[in-house]
Protein backbone atom coordinates (compact mmCIF):
# COMPACT_ATOMS: atom_id res chain seq x y z
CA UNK A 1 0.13 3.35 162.44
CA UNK A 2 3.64 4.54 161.55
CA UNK A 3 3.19 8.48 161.12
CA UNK A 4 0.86 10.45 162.48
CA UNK A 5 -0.60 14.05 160.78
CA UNK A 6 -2.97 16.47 160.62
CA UNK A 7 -5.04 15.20 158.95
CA UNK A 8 -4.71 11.62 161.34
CA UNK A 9 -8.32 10.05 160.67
CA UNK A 10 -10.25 8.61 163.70
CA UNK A 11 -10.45 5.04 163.73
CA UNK A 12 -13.44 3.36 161.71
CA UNK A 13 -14.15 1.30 164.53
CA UNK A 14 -13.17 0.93 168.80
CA UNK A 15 -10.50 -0.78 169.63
CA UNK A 16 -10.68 -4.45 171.88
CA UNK A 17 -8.19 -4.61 174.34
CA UNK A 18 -7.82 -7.43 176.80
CA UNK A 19 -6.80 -7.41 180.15
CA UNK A 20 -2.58 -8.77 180.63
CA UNK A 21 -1.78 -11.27 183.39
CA UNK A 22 1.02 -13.18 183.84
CA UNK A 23 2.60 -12.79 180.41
CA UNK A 24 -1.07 -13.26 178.11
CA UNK A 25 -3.86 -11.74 177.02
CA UNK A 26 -7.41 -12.40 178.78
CA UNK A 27 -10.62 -11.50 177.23
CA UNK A 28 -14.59 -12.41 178.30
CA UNK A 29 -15.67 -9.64 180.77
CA UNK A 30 -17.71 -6.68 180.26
CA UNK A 31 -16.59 -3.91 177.92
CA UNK A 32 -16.39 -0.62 178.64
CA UNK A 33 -16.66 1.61 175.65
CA UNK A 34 -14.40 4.95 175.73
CA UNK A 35 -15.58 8.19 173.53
CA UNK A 36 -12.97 10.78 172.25
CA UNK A 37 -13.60 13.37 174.14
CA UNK A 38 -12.32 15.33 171.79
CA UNK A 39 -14.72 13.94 169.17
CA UNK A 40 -17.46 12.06 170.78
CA UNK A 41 -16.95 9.15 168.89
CA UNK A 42 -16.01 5.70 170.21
CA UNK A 43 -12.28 4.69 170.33
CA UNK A 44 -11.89 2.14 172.58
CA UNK A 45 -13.38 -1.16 174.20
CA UNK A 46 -11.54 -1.95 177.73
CA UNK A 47 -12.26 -4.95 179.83
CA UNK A 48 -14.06 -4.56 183.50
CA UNK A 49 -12.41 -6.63 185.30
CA UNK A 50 -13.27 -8.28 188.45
CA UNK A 51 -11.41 -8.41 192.37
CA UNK A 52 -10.55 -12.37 191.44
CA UNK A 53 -8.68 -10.91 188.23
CA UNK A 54 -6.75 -8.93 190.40
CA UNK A 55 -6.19 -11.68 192.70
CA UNK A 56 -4.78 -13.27 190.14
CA UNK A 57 -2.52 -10.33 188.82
CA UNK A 58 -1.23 -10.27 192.37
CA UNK A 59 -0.61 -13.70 192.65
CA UNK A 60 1.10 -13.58 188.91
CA UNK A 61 3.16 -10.81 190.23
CA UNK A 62 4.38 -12.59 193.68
CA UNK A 63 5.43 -15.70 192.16
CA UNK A 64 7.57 -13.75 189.42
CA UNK A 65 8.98 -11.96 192.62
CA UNK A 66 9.61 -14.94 194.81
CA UNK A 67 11.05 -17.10 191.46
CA UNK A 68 13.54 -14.41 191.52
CA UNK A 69 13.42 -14.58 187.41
CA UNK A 70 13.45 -10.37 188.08
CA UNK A 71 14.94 -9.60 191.40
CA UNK A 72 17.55 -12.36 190.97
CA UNK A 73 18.70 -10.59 187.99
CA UNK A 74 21.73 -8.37 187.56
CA UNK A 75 21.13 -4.52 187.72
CA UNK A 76 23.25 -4.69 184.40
CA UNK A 77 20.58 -7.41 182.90
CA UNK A 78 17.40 -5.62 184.04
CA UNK A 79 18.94 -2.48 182.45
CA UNK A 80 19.30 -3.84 178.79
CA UNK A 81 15.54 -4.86 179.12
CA UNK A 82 14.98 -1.55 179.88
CA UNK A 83 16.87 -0.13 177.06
CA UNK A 84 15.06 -2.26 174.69
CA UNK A 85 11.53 -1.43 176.01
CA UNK A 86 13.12 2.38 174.91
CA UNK A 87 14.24 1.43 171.48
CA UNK A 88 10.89 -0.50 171.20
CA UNK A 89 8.94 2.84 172.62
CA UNK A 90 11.08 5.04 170.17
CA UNK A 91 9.42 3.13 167.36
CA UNK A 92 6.30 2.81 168.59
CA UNK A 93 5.90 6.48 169.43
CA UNK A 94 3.29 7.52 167.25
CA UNK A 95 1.22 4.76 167.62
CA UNK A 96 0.96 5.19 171.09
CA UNK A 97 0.55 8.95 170.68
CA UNK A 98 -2.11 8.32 169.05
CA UNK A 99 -4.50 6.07 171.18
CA UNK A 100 -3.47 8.48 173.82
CA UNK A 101 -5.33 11.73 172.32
CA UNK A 102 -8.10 9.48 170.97
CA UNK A 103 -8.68 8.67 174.85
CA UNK A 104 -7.48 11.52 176.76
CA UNK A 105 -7.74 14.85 174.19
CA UNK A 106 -4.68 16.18 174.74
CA UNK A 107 -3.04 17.86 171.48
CA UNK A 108 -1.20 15.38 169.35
CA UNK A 109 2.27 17.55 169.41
CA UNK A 110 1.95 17.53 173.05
CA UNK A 111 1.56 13.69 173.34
CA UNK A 112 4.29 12.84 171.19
CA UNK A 113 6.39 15.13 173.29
CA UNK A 114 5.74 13.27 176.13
CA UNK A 115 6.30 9.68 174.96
CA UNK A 116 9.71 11.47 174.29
CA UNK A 117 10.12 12.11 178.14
CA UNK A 118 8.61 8.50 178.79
CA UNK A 119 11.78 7.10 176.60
CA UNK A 120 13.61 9.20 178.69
CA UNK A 121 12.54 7.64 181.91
CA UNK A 122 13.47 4.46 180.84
CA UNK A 123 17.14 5.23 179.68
CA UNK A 124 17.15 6.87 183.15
CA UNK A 125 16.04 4.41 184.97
CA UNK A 126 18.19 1.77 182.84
CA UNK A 127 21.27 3.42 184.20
CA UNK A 128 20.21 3.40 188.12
CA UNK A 129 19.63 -0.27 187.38
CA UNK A 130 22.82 -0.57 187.06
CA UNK A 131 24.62 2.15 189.92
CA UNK A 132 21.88 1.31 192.66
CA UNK A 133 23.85 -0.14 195.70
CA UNK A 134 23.83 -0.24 199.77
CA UNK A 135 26.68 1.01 202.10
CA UNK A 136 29.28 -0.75 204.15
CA UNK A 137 30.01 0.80 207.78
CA UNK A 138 33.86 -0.10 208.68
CA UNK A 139 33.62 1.69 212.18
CA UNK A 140 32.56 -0.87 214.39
CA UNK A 141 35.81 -1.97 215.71
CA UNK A 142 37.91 -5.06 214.02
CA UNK A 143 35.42 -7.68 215.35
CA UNK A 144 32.24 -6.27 213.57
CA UNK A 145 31.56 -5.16 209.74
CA UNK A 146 28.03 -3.67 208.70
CA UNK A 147 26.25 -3.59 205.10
CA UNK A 148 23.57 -2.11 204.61
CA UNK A 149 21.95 -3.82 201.79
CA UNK A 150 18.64 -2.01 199.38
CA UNK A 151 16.31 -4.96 198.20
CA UNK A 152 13.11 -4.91 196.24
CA UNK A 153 10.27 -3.98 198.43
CA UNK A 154 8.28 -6.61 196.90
CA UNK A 155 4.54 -6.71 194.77
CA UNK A 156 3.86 -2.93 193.99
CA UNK A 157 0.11 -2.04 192.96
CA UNK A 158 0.08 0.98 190.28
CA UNK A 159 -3.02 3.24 190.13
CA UNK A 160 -2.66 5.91 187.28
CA UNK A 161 -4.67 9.20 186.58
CA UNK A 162 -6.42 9.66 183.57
CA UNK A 163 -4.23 13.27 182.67
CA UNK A 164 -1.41 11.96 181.67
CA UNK A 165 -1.73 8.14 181.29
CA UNK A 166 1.33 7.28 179.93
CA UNK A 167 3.57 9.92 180.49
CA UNK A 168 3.00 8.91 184.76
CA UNK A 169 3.13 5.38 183.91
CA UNK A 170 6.32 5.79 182.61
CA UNK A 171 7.58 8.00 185.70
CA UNK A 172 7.25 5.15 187.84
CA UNK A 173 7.02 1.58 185.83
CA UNK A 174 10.95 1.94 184.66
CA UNK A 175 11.93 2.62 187.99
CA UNK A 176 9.92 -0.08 190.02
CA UNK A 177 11.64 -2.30 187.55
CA UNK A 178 14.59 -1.32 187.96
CA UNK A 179 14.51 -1.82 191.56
CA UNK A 180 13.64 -5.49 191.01
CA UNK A 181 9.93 -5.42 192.16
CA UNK A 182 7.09 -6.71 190.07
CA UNK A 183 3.66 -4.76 189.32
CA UNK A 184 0.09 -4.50 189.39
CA UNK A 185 -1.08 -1.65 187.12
CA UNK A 186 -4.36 -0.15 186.96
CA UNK A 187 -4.76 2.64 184.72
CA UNK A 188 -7.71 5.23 184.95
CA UNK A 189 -11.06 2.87 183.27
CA UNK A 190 -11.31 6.11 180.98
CA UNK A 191 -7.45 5.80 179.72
CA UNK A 192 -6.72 2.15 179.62
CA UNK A 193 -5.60 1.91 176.43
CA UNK A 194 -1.87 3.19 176.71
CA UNK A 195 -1.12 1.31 179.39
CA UNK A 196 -2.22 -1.98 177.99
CA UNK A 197 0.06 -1.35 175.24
CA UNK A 198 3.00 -0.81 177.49
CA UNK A 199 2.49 -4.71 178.06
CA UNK A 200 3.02 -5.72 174.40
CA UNK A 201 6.54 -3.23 174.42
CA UNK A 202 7.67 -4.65 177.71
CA UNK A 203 7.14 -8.34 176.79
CA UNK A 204 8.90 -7.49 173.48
CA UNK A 205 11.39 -6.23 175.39
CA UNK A 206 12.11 -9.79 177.35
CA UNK A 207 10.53 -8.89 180.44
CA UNK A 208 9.62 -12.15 182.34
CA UNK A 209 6.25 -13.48 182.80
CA UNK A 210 4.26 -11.84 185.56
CA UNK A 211 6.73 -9.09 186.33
CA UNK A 212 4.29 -6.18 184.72
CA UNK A 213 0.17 -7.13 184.73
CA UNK A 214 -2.31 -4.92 184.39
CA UNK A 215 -6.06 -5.00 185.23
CA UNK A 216 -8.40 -3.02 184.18
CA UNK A 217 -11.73 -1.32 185.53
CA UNK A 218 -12.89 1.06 188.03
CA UNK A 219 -11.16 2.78 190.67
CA UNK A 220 -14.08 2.00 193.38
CA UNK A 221 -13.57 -1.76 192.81
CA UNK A 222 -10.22 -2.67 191.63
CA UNK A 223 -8.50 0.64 192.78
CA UNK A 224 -9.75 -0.20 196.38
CA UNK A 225 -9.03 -4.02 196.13
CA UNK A 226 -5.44 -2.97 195.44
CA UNK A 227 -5.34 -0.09 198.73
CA UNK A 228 -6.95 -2.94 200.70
CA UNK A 229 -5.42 -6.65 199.67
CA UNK A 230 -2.90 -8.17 201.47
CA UNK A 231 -0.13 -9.37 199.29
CA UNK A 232 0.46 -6.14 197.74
CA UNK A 233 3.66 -5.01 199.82
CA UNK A 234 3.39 -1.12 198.07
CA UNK A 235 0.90 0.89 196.35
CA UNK A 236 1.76 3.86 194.33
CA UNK A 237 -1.16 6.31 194.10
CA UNK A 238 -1.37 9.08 191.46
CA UNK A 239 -4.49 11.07 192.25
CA UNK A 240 -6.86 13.41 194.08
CA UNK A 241 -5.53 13.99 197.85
CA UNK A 242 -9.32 12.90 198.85
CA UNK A 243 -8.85 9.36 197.54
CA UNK A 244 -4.67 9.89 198.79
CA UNK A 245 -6.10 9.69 202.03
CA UNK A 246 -8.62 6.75 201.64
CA UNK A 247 -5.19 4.54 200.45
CA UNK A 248 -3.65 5.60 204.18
CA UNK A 249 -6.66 4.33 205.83
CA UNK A 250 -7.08 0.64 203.61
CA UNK A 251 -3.33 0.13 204.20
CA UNK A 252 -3.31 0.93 207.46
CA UNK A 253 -6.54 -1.60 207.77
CA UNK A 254 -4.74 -4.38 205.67
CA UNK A 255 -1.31 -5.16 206.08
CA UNK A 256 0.54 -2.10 206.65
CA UNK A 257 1.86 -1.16 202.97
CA UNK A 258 4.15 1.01 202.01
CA UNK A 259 2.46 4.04 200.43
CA UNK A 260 3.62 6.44 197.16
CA UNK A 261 1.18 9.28 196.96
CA UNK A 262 1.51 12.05 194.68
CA UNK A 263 -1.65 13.99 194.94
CA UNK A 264 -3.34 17.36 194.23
CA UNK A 265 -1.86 20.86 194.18
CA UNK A 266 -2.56 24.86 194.26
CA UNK A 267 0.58 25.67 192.88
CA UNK A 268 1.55 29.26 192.96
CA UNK A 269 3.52 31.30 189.93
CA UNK A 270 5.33 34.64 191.47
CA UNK A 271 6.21 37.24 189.84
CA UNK A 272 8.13 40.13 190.75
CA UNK A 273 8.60 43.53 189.39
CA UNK A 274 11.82 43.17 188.08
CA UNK A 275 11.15 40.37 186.55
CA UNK A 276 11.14 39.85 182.13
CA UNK A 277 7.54 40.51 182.02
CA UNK A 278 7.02 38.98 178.31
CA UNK A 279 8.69 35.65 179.78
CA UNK A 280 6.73 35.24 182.63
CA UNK A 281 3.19 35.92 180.76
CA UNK A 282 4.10 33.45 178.00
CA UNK A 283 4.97 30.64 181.20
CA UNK A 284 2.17 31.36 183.08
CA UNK A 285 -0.43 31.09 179.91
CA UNK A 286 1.16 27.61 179.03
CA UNK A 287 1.20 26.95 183.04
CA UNK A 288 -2.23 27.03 183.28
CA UNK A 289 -3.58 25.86 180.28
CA UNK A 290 -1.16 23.02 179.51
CA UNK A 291 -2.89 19.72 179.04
CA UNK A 292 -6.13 22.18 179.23
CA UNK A 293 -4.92 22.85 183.43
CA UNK A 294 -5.62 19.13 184.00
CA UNK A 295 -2.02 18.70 185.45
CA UNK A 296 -1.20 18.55 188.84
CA UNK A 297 1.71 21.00 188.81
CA UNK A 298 -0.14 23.04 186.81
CA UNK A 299 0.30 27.02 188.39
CA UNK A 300 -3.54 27.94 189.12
CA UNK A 301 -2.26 31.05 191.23
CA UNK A 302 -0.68 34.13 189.83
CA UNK A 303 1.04 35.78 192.71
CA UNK A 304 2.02 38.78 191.14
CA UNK A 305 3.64 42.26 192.51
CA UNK A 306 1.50 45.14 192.44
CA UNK A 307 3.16 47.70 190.80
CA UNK A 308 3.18 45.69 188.07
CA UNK A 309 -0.45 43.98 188.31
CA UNK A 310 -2.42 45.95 185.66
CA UNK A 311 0.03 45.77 182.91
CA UNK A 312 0.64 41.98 184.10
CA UNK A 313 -2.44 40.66 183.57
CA UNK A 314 -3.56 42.57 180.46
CA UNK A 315 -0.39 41.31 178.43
CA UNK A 316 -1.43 37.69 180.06
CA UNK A 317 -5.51 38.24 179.15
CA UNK A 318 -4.15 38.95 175.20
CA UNK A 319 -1.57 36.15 175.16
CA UNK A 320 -4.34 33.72 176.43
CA UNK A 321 -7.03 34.68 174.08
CA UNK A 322 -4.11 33.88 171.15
CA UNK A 323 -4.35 30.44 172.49
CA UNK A 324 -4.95 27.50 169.43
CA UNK A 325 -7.53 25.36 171.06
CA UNK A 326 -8.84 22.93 169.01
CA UNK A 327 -9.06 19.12 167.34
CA UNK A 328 -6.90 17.35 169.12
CA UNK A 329 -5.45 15.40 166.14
CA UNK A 330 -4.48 19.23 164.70
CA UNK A 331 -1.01 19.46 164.63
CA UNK A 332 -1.33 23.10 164.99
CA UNK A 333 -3.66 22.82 168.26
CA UNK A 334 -1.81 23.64 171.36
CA UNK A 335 -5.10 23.11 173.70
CA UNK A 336 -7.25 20.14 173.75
CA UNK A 337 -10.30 18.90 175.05
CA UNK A 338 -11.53 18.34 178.53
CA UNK A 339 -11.08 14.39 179.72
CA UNK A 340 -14.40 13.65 180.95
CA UNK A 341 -17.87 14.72 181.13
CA UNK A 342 -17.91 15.06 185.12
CA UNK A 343 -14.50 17.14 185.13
CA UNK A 344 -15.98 19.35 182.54
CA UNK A 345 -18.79 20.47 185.16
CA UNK A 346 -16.70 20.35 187.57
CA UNK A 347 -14.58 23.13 185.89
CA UNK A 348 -17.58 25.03 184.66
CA UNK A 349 -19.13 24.84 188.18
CA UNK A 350 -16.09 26.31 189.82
CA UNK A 351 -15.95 29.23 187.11
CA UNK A 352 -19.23 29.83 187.93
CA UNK A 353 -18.52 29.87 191.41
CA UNK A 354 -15.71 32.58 190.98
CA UNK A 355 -18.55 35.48 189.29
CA UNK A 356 -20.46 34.61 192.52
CA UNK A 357 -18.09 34.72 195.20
CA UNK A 358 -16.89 38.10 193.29
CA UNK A 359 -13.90 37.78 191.26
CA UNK A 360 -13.84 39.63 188.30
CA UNK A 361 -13.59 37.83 184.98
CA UNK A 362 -10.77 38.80 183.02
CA UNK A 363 -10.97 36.33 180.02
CA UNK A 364 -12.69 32.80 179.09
CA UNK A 365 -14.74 31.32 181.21
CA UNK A 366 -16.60 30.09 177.93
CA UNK A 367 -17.33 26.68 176.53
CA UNK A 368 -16.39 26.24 173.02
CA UNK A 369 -18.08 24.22 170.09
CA UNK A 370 -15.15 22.43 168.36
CA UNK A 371 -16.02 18.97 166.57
CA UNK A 372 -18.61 17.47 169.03
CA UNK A 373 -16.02 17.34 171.73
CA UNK A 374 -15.56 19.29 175.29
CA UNK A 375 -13.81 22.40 175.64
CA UNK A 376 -13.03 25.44 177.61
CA UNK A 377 -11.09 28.73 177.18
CA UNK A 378 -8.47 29.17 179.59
CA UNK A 379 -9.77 31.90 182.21
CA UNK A 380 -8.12 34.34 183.83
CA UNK A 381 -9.79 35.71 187.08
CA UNK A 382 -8.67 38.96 189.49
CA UNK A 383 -9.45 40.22 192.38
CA UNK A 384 -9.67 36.90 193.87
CA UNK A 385 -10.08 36.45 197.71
CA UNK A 386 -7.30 34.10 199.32
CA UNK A 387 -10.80 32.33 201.26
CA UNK A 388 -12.65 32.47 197.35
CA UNK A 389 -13.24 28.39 196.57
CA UNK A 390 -11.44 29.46 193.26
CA UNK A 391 -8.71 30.50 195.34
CA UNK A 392 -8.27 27.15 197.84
CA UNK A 393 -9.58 23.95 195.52
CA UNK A 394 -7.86 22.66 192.90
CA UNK A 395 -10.13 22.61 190.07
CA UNK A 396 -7.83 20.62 187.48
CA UNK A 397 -8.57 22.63 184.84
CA UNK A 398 -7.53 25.93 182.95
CA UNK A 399 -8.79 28.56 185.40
CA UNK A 400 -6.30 30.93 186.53
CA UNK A 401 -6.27 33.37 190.11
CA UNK A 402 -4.77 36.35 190.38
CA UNK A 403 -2.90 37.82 193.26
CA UNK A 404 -1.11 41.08 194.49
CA UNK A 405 1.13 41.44 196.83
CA UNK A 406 3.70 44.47 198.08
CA UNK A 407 6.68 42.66 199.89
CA UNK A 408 8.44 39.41 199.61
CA UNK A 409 7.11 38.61 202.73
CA UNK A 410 3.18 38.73 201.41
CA UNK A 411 4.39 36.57 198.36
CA UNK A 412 5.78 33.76 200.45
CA UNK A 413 2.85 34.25 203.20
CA UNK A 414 0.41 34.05 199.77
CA UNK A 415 2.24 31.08 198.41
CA UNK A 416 2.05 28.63 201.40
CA UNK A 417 -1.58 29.79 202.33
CA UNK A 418 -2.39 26.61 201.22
CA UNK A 419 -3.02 22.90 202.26
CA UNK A 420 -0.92 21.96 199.20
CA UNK A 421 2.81 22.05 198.35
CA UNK A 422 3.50 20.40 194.94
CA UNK A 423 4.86 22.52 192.72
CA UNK A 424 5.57 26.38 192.54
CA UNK A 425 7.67 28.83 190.31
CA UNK A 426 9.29 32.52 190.46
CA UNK A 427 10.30 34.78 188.29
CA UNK A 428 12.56 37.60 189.23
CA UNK A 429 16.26 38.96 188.11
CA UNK A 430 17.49 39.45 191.51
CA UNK A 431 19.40 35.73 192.68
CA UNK A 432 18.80 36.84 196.10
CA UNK A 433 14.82 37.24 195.95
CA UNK A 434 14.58 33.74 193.73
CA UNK A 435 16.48 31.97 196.21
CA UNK A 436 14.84 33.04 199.14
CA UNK A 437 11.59 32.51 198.28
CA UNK A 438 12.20 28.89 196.67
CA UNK A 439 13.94 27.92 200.05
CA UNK A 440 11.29 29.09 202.25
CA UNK A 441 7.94 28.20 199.98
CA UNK A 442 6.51 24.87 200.95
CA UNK A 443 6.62 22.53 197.72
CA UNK A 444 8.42 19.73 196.11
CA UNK A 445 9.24 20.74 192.39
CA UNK A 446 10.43 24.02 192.05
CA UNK A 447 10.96 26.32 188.81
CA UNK A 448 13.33 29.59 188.73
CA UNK A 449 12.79 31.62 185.76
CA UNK A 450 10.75 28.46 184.15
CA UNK A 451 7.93 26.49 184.61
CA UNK A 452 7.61 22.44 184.25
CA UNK A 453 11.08 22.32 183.01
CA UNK A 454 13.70 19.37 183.40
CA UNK A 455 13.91 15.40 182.89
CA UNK A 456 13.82 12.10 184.87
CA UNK A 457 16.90 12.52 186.59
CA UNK A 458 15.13 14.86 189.45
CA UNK A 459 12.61 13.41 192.25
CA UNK A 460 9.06 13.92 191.81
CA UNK A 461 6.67 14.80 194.59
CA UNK A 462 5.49 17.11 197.13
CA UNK A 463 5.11 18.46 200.77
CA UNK A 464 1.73 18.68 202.76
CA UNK A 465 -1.21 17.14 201.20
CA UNK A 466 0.55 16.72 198.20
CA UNK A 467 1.51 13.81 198.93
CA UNK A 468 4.55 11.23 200.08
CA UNK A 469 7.11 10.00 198.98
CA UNK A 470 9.05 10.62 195.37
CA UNK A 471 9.15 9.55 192.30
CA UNK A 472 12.31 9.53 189.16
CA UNK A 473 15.85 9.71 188.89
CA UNK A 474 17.74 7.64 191.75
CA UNK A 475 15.39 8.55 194.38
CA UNK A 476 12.36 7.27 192.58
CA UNK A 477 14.29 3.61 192.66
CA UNK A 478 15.25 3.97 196.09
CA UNK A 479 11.74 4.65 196.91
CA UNK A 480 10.57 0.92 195.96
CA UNK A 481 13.52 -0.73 197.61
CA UNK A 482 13.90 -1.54 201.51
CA UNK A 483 17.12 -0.71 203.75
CA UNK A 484 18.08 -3.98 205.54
CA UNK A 485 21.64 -3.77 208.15
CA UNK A 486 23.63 -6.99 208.19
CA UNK A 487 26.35 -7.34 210.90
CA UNK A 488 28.91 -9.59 210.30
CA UNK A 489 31.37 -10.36 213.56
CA UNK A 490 34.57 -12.29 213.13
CA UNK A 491 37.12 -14.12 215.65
CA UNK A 492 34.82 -16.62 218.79
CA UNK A 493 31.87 -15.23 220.64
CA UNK A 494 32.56 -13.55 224.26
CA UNK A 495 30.10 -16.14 226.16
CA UNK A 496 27.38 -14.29 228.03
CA UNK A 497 26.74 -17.68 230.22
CA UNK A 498 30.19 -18.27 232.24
């Protein structure tokens, strides 16, 4: 499909993918058939695969590692592979837009924008191919030199979220490569498709055999086969901090793997009085309902100054019923569907939850008939209670808390009263007051004046339960490399045995 519009038609038929391993295609398991969930039609038929396919992917993936046909590559050669797997991307943008609101429901403007930031990552990532290097140490007297040398980590398993399938691949895949490891991806059973596809571009692209498989199927049984198996050397988890904390205990039962986690976040949005008012509303109503709230740096708490409370949140209620929620193949539509059936209850169980516990319902909180697919107005609560479940879980959808405070003290106090630290923004016109509360609130990404801004040349990731570890720009290579010293002495040995 070379253009995508409007008026894009959903397909006539689901889509067959096979699984990728070791440079082909394999077909002959079990299908599992994916519905739009913005349409409730069928889109997609992905392969359940089984723990010997992954055995296999991992086995694929260590010989490519140990032939060297990757690692033993210069960082300028595995940078024009990466270049080309952008051109190739660049083309292929729409398409793969596409498949990815037919399997997700996210708006089609939205998804094109982000295969734009997934060329991005590999451009990015292209150039730290190329700049990533050790250090030399030339203090040890004239008898002794040090290097210290950065080498692939090794065989890195990739688990993926179903909220943003490709856009997440693509923070991590380019730099992995780049680094000179080989993967094991397994995308979300739900949101398969995208990720498949990848396999065709980077192939294309001259990528060798076995350096990028992907296998397919449910997190319980391949997702745990990767945490657990033995020949992975890392495992990069994108998902719920619950499941975060089930990869700690498999790899500490296996064989000791490193661990990526980013995981979930309560990510707070404050906003002081002297603050641009019409700014901040506008952020904080595409904060929350971006990607319908299913985003883990989405800002689910509204931390904002009293004085100012009242007018805040009735400018915010207005801006969010103004919302365009709708088809997800509507150019026009800025908010999507819900992913799944089971995080659809799960969002309408925790709205519910808020009118019991005693919040008071600003706006939403309503289910919407659009098309035979799920959706939910965003939803603005107040008077929210910092022990309310609406207050401490993330819910992963677009439900919003409001909070008042009185001094910058209560903001910051507000902000880190949580297990989380992923992601947070402030909004104020005084330099001192923005940098004293991003320096002392607890999170990893941090917005001034903005929210979810800025490319793949910043780390990703975030304090406390959010996770370890980073991800993009030269960090997010680093991260999937080890640190080895070599000491090098020169002249004869001083014999220890006279």
């Amino acid at each position: 499909m070379d253009k995508i519009t409007k008026t894009a038609a959903l397909p006539e038929s689901a889509r067959e993918f096979g699984f990728y391993v070791d440079g082909a295609w394999r077909g002959g398991r079990p299908l599992f058939e994916r519905l739009s969930p913005g349409h409730g039609v069928p889109v997609t038929l992905i392969p359940k695969c089984t723990v010997e396919d992954l055995n296999e992917a991992v086995a694929a993936a260590r010989r490519a590692f140990e032939d060297r046909s990757w690692a033993g590559l210069s960082g300028a050669d595995r940078a024009g592979v990466l270049l080309r797997a952008a051109a190739i991307l660049r083309e292929r943008r729409d398409e793969i837009a596409y498949w990815e609101v037919l399997e997700n429901g996210k708006p089609i403007a939205q998804a094109r924008g982000e295969i734009e930031h997934c060329i991005a990552c590999f451009e990015m990532a292209a150039g730290v191919a190329r700049t990533l290097h050790g250090d030399s140490y030339n203090s040890l007297g004239d008898n002794l030199f040090g290097l210290v040398l950065r080498e692939p980590v090794g065989v890195v398993g990739l688990i993926t979220p179903w909220n943003f399938p490709f856009l997440l691949l693509c923070e991590r895949v380019p730099f992995i490569l780049a680094s000179g490891c080989t993967i094991v991806a397994k995308p979300s059973e739900v949101t398969s498709a995208t990720t498949l596809i990848l396999a065709e571009v980077l192939e294309q692209a001259g990528l060798p055999a076995g350096v990028y498989n992907v296998v397919t199927g449910s997190g319980r049984v391949i997702g745990q086969a990767m945490a657990e198996h033995p020949d992975i050397d890392m495992l990069s988890f994108t998902g719920s901090t619950a499941v975060g904390r089930s990869c700690v205990h498999a790899a500490a039962d296996s064989n000791f793997k490193k661990l990526g986690l980013e995981l979930g976040g309560k990510n707070p949005f404050i906003v002081f009085a002297d603050a641009n008012i019409d700014d901040a509303v506008d952020a904080v109503a595409f904060g929350i309902s971006f990607n319908t709230g299913q985003c883990c740096v989405s800002s689910s708490r509204l931390i904002v100054e009293r004085s100012i409370a009242a007018e805040f949140e009735q400018k915010l209620a207005e801006k969010m019923t103004r919302i365009r929620i709708g088809d997800p193949l509507d150019e026009e539509t800025q908010v999507g569907a819900i992913t799944t059936d089971a995080q659809n209850d799960t969002i309408l169980g925790f709205i519910a939850k808020g009118r019991e516990e005693g919040a008071t319902l600003v706006t939403g909180g309503t289910t919407l008939e659009i098309g035979g697919g799920r959706y939910i107005a965003p939803t603005l609560f107040s008077g929210v209670g910092r022990d309310m479940e609406i207050a401490r879980e993330e819910i992963f959808g677009p439900v919003l808390s409001s909070f008042h405070f009185d001094t910058i003290e209560e903001a910051i106090e507000i902000a880190n009263d949580t297990i989380y630290g992923l992601a947070a923004s402030v909004w104020s016109q005084n330099i001192e007051t923005a940098l004293t509360v991003s320096r002392r609130v607890r999170a990893g990404r941090f917005w001034v004046n903005t929210i979810m801004a800025g490319g793949p040349e910043m780390p990703l990731g975030g304090f406390k339960q959010s996770g370890w570890g980073r991800e993009a720009g030269v960090y997010g290579v680093e991260e999937y490399t080890q640190i080895k010293s070599v000491h090098i002495e020169f002249g004869n040995r001083a014999h220890w045995i006279k």
